[in-house]
N, C-alpha and C. Protein backbone atom coordinates (compact mmCIF):
# COMPACT_ATOMS: atom_id res chain seq x y z
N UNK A 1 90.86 101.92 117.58
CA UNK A 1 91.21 101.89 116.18
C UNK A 1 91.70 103.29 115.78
N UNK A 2 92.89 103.07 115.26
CA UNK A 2 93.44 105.04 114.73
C UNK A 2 92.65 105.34 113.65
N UNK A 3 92.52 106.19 113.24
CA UNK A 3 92.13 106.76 112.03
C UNK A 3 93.27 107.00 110.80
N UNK A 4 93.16 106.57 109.70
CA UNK A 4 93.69 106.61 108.73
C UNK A 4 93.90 107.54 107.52
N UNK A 5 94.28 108.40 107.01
CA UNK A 5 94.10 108.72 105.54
C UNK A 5 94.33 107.53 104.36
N UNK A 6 93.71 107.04 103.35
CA UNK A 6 94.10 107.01 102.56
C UNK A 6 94.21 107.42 101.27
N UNK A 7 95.60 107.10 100.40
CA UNK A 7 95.90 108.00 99.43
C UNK A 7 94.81 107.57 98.02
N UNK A 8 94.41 108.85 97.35
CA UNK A 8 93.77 108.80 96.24
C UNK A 8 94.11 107.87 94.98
N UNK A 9 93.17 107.03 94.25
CA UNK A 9 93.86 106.24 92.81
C UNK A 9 95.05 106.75 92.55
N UNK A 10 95.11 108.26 92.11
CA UNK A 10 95.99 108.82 91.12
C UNK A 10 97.59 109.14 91.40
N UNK A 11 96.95 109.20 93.24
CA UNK A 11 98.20 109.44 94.45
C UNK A 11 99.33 108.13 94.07
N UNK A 12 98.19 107.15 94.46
CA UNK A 12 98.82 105.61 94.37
C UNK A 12 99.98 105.58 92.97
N UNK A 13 99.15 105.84 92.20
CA UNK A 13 99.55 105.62 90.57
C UNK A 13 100.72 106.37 90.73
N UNK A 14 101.47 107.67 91.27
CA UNK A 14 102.28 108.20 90.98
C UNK A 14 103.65 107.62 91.70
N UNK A 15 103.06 107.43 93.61
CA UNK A 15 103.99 106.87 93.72
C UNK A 15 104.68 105.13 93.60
N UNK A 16 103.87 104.68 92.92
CA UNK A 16 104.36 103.56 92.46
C UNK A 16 105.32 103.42 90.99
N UNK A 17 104.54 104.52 90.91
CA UNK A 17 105.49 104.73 89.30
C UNK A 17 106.87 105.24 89.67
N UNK A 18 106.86 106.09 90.90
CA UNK A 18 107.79 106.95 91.29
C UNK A 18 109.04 105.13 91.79
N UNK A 19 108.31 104.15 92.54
CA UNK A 19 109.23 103.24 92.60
C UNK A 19 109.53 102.24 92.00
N UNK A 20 108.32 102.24 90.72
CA UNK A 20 108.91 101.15 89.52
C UNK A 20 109.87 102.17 88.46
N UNK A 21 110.23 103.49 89.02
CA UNK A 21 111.32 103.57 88.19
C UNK A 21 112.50 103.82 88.88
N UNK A 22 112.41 103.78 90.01
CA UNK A 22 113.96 103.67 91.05
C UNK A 22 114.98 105.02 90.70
N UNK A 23 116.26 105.01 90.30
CA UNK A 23 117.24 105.93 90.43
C UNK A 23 116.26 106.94 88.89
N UNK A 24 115.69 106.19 88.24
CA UNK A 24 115.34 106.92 86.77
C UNK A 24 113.97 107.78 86.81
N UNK A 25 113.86 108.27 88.09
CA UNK A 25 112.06 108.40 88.94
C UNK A 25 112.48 110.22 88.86
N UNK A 26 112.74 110.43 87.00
CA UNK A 26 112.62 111.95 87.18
C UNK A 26 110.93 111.98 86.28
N UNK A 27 110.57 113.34 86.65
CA UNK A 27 109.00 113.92 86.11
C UNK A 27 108.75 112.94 84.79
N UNK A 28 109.34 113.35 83.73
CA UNK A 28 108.82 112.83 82.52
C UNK A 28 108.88 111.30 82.50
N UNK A 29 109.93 110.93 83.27
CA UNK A 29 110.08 109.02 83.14
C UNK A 29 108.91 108.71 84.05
N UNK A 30 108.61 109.30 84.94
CA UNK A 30 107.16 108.59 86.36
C UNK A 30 106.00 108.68 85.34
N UNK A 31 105.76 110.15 84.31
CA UNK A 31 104.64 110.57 83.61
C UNK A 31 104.53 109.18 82.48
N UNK A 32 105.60 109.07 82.34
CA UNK A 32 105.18 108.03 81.10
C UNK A 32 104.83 106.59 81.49
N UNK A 33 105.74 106.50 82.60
CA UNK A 33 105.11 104.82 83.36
C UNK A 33 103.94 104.81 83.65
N UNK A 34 103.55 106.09 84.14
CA UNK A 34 101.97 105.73 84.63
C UNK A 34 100.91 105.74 83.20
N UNK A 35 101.55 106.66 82.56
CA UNK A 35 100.52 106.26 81.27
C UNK A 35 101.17 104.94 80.51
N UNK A 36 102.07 104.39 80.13
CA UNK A 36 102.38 103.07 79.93
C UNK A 36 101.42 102.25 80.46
N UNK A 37 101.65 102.17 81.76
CA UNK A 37 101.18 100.65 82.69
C UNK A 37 99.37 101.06 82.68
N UNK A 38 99.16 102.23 83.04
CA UNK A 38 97.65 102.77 83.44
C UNK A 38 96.58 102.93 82.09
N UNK A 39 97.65 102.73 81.03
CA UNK A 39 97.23 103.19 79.39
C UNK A 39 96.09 104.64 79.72
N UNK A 40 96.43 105.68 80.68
CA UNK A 40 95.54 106.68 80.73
C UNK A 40 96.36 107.99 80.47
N UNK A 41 96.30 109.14 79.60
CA UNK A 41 97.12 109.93 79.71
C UNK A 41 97.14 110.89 81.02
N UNK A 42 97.95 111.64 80.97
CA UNK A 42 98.63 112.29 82.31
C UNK A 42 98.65 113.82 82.02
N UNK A 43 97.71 114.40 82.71
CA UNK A 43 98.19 116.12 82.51
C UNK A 43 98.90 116.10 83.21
N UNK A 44 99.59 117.18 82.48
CA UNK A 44 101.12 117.84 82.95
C UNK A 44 100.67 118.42 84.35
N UNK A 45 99.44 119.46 84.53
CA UNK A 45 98.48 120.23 85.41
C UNK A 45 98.43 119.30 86.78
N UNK A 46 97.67 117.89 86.52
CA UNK A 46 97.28 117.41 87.42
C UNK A 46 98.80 116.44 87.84
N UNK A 47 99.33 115.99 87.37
CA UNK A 47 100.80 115.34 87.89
C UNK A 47 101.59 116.26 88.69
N UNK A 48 101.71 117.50 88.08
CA UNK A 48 102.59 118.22 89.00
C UNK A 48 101.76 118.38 90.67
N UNK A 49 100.54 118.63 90.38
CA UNK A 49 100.05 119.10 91.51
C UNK A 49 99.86 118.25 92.39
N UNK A 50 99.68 116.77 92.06
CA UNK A 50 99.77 115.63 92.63
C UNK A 50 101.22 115.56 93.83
N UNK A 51 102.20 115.50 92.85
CA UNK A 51 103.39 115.64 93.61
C UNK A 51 103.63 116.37 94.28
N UNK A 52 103.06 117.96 94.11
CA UNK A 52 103.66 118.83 95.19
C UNK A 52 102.47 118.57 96.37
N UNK A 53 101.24 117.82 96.01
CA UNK A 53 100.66 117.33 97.33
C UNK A 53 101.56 116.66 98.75
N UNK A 54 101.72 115.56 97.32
CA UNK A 54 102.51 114.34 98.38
C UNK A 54 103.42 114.70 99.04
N UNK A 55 104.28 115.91 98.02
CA UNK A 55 105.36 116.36 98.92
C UNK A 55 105.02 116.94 100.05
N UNK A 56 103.74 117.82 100.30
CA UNK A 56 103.51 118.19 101.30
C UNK A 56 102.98 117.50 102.50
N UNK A 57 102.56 116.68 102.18
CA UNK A 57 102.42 115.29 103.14
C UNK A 57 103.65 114.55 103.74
N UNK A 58 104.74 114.62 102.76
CA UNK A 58 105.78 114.14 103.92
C UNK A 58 105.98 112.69 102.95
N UNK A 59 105.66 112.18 101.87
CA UNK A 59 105.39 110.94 100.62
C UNK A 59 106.11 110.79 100.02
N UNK A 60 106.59 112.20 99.72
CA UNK A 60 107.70 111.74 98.43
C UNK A 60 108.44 113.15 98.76
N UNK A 61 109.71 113.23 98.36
CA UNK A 61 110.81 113.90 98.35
C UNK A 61 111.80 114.20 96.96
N UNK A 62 112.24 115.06 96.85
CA UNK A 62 112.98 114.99 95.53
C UNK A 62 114.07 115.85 95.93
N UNK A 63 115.80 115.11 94.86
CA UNK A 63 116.97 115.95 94.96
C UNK A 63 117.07 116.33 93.63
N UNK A 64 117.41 117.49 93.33
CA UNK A 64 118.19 117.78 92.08
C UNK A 64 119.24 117.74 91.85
N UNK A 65 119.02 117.43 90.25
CA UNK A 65 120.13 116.84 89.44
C UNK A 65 120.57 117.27 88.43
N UNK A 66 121.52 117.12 87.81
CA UNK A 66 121.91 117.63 86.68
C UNK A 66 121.99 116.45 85.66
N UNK A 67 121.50 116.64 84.34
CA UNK A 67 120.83 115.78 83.59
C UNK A 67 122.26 114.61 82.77
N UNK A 68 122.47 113.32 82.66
CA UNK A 68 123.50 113.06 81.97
C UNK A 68 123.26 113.19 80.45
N UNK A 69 122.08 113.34 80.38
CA UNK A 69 121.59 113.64 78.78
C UNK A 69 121.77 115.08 78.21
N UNK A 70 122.87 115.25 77.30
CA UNK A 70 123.24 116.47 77.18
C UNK A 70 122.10 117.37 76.58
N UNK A 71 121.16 116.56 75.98
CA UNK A 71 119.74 116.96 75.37
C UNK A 71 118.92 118.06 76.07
N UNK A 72 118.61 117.28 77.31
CA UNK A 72 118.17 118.20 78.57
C UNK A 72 119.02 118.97 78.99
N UNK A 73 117.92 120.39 79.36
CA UNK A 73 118.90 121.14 79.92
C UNK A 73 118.22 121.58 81.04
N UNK A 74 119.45 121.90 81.97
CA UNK A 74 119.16 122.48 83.10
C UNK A 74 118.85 120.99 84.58
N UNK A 75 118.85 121.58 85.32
CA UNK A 75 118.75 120.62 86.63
C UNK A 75 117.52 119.69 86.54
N UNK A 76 117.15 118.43 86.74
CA UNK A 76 115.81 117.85 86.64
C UNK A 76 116.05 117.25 88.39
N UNK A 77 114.54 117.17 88.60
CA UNK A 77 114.20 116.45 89.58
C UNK A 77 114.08 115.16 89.63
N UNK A 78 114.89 114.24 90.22
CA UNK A 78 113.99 112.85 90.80
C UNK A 78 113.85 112.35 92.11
N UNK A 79 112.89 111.87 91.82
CA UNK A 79 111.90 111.79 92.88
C UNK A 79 112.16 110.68 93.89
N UNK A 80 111.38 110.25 95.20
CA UNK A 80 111.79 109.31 95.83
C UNK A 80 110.83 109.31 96.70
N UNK A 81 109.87 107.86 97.45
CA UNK A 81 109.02 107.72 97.68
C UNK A 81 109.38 107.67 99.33
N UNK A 82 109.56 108.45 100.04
CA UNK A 82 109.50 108.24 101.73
C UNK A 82 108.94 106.93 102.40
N UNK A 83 109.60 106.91 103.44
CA UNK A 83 109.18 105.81 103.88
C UNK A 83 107.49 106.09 104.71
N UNK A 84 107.26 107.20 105.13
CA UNK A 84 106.06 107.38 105.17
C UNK A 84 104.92 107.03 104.11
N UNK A 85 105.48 107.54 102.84
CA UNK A 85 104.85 106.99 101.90
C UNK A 85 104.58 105.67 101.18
N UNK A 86 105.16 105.11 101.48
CA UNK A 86 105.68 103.21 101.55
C UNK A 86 104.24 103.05 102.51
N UNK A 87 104.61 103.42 103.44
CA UNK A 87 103.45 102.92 104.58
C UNK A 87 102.12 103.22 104.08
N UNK A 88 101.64 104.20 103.63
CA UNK A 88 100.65 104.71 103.23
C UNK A 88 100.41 104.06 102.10
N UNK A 89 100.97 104.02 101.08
CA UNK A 89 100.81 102.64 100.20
C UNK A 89 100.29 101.06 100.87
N UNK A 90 101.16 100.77 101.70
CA UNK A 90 100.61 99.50 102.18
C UNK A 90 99.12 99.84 102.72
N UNK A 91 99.17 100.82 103.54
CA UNK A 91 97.99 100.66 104.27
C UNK A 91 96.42 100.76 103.00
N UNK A 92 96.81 101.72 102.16
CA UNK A 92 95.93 101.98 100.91
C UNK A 92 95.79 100.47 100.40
N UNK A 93 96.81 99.90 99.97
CA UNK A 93 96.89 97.94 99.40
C UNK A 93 96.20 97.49 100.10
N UNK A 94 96.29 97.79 101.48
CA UNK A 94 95.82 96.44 102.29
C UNK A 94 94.09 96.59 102.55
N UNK A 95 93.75 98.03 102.66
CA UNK A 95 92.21 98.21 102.74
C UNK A 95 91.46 97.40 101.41
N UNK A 96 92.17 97.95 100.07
CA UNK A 96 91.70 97.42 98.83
C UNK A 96 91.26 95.62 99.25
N UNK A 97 92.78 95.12 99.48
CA UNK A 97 92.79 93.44 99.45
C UNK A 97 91.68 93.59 100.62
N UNK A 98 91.01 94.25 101.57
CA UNK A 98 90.07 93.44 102.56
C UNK A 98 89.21 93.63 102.05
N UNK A 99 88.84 94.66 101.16
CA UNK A 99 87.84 94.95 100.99
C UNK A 99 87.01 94.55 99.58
N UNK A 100 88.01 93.66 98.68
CA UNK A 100 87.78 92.61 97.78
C UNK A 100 87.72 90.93 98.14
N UNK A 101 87.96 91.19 99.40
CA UNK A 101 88.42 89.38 99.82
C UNK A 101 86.78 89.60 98.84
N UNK A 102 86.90 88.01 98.91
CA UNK A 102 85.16 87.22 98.51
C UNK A 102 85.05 87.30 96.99
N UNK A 103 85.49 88.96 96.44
CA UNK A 103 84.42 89.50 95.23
C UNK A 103 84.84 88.66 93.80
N UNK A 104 86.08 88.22 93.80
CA UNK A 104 86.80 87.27 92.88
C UNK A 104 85.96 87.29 91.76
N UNK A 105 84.38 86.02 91.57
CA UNK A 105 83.41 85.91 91.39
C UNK A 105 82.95 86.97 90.36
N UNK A 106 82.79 87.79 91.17
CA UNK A 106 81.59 89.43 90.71
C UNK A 106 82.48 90.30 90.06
N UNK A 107 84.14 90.53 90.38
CA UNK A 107 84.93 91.20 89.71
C UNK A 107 85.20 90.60 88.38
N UNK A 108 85.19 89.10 87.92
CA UNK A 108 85.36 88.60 87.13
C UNK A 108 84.49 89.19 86.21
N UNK A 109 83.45 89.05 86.33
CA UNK A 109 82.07 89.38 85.99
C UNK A 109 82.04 90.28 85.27
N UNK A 110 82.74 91.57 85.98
CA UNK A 110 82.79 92.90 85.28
C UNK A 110 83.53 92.67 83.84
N UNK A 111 83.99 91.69 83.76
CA UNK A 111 85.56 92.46 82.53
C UNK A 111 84.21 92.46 81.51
């Protein structure tokens, strides 16, 4: 059996946000999906540092851009979830789903 990392709640949360927003996956659009969908707010502190984790893991990648919103200024980043990081997602999904088979029942329970 290999040994695994898997990625943290907050890890998860970013890069999924990072691919429910596709070509639009710059800083402030990922920050707001995850507080949208997660209804939890987002330090600026802990998001950045999140990302430059993942980036260092090899997860996520980013090109710069120059903004079409004349509003913004200066180059913005967006982001993009590696295919390493895809994997690591699944593998993170798939521990969760084994490790709820059965609980249906007892999770209900909680709300």
């Amino acid at each position: 059996m290999t040994r695994r990392s898997f990625l943290g709640e907050f890890e998860q949360m970013v890069m999924l946000a990072i691919l429910q927003q596709g070509d639009r996956a710059f800083a402030l659009e990922v920050r707001r999906e995850i507080e949208r969908s997660a209804d939890r707010s987002v330090s600026r502190g802990a998001f950045y540092t999140t990302l430059e984790r993942l980036e260092r893991k090899g997860m996520v990648t980013w090109a710069e851009e120059v903004p079409r919103d004349e509003a913004r200024s200066g180059p913005l980043r967006r982001f993009a979830v590696t295919d390493s990081g895809r994997r690591a997602l699944r593998d993170s999904w798939n521990a969760v789903r084994t490790l709820a088979r059965g609980l249906d029942d007892v999770l209900e329970e909680a709300q």
